[in-house]
N, C-alpha and C. Protein backbone atom coordinates (compact mmCIF):
# COMPACT_ATOMS: atom_id res chain seq x y z
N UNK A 1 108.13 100.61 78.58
CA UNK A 1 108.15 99.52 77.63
C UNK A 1 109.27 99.77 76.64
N UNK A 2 110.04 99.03 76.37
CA UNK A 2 111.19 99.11 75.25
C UNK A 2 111.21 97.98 74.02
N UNK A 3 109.68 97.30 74.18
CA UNK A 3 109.46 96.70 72.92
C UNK A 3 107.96 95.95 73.12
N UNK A 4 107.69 95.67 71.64
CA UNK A 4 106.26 94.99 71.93
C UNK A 4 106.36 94.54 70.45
N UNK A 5 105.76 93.29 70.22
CA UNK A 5 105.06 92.25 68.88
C UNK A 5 104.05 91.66 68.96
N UNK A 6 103.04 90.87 68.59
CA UNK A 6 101.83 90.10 68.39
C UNK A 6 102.03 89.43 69.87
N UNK A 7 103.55 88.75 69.84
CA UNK A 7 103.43 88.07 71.16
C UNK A 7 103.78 88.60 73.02
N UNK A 8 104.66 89.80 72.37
CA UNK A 8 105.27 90.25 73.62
C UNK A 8 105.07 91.26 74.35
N UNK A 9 105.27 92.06 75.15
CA UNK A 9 106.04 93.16 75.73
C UNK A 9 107.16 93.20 76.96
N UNK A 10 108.03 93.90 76.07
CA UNK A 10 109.37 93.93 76.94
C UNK A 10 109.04 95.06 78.10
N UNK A 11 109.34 94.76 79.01
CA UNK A 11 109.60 96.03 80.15
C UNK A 11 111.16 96.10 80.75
N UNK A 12 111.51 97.55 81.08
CA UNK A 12 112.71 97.82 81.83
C UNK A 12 112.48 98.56 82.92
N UNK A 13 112.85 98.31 84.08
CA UNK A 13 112.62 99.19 85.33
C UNK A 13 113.78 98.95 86.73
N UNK A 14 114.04 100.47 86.54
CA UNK A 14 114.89 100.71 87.78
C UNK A 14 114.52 101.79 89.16
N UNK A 15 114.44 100.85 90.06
CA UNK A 15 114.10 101.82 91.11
C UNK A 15 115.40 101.53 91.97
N UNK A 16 115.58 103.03 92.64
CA UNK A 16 116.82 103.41 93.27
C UNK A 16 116.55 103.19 94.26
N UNK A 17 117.74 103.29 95.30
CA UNK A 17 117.28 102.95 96.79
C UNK A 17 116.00 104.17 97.30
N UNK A 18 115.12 103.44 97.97
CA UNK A 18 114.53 104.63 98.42
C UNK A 18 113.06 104.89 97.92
N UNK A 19 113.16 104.72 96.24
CA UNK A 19 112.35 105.00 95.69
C UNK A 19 111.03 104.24 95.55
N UNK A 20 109.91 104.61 95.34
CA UNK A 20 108.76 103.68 95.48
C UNK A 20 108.08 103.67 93.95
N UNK A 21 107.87 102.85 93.51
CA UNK A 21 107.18 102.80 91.58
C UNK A 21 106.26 103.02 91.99
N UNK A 22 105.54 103.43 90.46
CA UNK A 22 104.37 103.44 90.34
C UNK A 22 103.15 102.21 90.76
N UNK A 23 102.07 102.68 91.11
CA UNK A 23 101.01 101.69 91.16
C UNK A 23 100.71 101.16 90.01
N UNK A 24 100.57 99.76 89.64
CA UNK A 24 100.30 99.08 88.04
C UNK A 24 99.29 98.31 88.67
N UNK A 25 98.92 97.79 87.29
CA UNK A 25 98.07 96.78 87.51
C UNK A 25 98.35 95.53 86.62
N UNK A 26 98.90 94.46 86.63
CA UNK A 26 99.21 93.15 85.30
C UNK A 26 97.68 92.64 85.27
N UNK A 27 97.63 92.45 83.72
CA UNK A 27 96.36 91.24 83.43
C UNK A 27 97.38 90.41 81.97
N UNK A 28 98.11 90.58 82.18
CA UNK A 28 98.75 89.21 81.20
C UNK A 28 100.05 88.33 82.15
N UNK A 29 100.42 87.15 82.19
CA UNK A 29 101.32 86.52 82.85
C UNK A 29 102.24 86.74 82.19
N UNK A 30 103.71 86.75 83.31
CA UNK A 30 104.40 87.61 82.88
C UNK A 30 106.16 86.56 83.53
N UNK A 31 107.34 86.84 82.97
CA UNK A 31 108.31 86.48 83.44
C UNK A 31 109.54 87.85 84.18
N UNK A 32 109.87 87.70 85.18
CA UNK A 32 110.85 88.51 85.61
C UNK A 32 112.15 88.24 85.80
N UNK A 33 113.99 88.96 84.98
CA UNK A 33 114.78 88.45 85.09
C UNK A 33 115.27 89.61 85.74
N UNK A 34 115.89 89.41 86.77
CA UNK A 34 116.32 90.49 87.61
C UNK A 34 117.55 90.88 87.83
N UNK A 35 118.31 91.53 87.23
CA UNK A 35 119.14 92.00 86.50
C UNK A 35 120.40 92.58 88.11
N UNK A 36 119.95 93.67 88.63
CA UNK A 36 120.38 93.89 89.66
C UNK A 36 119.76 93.75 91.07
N UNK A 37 119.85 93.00 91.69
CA UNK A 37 118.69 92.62 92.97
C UNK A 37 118.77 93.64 94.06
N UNK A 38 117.66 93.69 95.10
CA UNK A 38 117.56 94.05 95.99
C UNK A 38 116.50 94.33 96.83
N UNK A 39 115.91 94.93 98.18
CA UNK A 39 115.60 94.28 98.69
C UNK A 39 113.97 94.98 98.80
N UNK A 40 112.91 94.66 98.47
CA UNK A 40 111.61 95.59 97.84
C UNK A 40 110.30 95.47 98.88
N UNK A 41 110.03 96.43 99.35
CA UNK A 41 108.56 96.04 100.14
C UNK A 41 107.43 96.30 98.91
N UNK A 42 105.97 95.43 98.91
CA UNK A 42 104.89 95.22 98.13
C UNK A 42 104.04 95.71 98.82
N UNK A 43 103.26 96.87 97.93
CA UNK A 43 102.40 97.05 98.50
C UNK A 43 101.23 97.10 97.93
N UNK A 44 99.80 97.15 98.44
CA UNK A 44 98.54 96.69 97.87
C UNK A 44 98.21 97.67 96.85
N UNK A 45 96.74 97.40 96.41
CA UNK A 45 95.99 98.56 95.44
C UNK A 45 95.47 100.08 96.62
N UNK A 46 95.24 99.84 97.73
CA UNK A 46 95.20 101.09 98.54
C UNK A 46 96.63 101.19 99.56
N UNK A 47 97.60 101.16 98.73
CA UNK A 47 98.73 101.39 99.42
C UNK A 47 99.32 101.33 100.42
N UNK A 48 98.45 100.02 101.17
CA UNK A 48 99.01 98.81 102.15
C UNK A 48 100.11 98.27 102.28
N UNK A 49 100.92 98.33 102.93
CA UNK A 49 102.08 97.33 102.92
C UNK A 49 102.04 95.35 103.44
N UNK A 50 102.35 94.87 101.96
CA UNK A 50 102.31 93.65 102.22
C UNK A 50 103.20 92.65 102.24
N UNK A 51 104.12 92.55 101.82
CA UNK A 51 105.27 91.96 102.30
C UNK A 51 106.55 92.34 101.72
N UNK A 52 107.61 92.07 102.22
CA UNK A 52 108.99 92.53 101.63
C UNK A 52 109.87 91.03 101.01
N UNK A 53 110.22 91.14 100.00
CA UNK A 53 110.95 90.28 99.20
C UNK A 53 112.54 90.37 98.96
N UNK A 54 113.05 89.66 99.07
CA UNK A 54 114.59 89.71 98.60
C UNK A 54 114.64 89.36 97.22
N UNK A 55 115.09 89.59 95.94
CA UNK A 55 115.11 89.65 94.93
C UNK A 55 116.70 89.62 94.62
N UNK A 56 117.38 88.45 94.26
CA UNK A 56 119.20 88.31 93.79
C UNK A 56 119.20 88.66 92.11
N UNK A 57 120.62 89.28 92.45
CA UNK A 57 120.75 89.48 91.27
C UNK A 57 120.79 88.49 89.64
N UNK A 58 120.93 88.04 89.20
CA UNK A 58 120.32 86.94 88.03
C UNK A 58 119.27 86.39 88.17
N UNK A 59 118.94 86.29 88.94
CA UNK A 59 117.42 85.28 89.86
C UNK A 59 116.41 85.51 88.36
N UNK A 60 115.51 84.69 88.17
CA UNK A 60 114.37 84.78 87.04
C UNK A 60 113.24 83.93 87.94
N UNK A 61 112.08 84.49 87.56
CA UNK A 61 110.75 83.88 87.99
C UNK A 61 109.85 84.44 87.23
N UNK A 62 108.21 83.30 86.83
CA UNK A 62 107.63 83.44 86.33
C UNK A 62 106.43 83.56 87.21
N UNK A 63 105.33 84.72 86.63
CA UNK A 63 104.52 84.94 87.39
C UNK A 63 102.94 84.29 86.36
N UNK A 64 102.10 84.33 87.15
CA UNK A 64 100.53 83.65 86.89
C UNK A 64 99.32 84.77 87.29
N UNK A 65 99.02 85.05 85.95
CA UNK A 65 97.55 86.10 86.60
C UNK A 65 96.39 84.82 86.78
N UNK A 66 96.22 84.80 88.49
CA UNK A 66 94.87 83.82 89.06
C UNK A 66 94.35 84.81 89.49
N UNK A 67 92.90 85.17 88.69
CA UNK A 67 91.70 85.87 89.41
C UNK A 67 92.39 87.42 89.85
N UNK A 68 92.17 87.92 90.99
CA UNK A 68 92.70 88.90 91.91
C UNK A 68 94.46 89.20 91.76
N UNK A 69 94.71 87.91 92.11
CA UNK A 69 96.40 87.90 92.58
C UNK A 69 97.06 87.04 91.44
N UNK A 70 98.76 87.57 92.02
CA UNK A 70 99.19 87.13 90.61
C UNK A 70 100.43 86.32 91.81
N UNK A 71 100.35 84.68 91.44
CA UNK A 71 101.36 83.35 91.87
C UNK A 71 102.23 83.59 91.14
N UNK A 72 103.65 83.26 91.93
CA UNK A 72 104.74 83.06 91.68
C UNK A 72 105.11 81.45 91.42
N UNK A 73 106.33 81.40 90.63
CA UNK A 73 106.58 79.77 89.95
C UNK A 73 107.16 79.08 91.09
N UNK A 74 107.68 79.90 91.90
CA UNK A 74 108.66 79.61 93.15
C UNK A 74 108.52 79.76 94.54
N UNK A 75 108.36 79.11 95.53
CA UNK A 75 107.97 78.97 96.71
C UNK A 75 108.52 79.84 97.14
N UNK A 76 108.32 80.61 98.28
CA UNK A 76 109.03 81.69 99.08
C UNK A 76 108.58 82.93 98.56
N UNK A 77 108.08 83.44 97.29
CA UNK A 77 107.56 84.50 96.73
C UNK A 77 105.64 84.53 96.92
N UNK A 78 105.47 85.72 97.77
CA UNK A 78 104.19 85.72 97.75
C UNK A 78 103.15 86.26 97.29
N UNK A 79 102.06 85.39 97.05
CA UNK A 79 101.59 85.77 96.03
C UNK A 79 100.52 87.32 96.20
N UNK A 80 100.55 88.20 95.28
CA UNK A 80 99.98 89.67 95.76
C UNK A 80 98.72 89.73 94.69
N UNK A 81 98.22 91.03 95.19
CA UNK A 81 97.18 91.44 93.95
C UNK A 81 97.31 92.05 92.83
N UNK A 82 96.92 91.78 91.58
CA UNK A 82 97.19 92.22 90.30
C UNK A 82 97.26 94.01 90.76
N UNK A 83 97.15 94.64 91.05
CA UNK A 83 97.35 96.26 91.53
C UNK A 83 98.45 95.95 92.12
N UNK A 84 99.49 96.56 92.05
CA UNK A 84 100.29 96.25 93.67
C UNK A 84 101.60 97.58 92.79
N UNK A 85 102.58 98.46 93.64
CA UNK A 85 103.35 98.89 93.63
C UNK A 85 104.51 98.07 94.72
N UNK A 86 105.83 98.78 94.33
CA UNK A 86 106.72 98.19 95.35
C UNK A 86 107.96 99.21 95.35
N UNK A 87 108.66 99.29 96.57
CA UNK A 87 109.55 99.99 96.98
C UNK A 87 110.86 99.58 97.08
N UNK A 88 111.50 100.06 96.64
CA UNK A 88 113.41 99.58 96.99
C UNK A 88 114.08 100.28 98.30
N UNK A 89 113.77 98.98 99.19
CA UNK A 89 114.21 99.14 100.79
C UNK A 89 115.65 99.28 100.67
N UNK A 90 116.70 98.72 99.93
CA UNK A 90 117.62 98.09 99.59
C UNK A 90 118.56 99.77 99.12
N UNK A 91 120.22 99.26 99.23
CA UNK A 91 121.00 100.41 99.08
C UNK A 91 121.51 100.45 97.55
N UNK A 92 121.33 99.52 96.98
CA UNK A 92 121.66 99.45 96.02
C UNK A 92 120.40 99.55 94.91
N UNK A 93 120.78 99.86 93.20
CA UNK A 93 120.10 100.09 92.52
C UNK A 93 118.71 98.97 92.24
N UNK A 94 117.99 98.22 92.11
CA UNK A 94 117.02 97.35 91.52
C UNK A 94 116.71 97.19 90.35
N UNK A 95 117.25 96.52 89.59
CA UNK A 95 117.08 96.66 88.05
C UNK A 95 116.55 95.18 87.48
N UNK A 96 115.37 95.16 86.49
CA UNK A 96 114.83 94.07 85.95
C UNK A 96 113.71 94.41 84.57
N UNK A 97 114.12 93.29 84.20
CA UNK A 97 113.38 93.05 82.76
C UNK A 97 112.04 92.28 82.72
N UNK A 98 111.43 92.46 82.38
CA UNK A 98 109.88 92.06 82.33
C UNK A 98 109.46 91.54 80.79
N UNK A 99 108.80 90.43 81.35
CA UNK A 99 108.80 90.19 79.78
C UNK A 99 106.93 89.98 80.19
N UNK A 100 106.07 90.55 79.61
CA UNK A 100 104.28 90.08 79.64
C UNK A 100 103.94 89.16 78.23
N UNK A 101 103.66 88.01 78.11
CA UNK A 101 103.26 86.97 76.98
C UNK A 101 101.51 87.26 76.94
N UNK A 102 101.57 87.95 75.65
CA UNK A 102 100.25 88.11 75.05
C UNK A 102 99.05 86.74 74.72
N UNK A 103 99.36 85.76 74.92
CA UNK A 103 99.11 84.70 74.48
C UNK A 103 99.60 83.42 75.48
């Protein structure tokens, strides 16, 4: 986290090629601006693999906590479970900003 107020929290995260993040869990809806893209497999809360996403570099999307899983604003992005980690399949770095709206 590299910031937080009444309304926000900022997130920064870079995963390298290769590398797999941590397991999280979101319960606030959240926006993603994706800074450096590339190419990420999703995987579940028992460390399932569920689908792989292409992610461009400037690209922004907003996400929706429904119940279990969290919808994307944009068709083609699918929708996963609030648990979920993800991996950078991709040769290049993955870099993005997270913004979670408290409210």
């Amino acid at each position: 986290m590299v910031y937080e107020d009444e309304r926000v929290r900022v997130w920064h995260l870079d995963l390298e090629p290769g590398e797999h993040g941590n397991r999280h869990t979101h319960e606030l809806d959240y926006a993603v601006r994706v800074v450096s893209g590339s190419s990420l497999e999703v995987y579940g809360p028992d460390g399932e693999l569920l689908d792989t996403v292409e992610l461009e570099s400037g690209g922004a999307v907003s996400f929706r906590v429904q119940g279990d899983v969290i919808v994307a604003d944009r068709p083609g992005y699918p929708a996963v479970p609030v648990t979920h980690s993800a991996k950078n399949i991709g040769t290049s770095t993955f870099r993005e900003v997270l913004v979670e709206f408290k409210s």
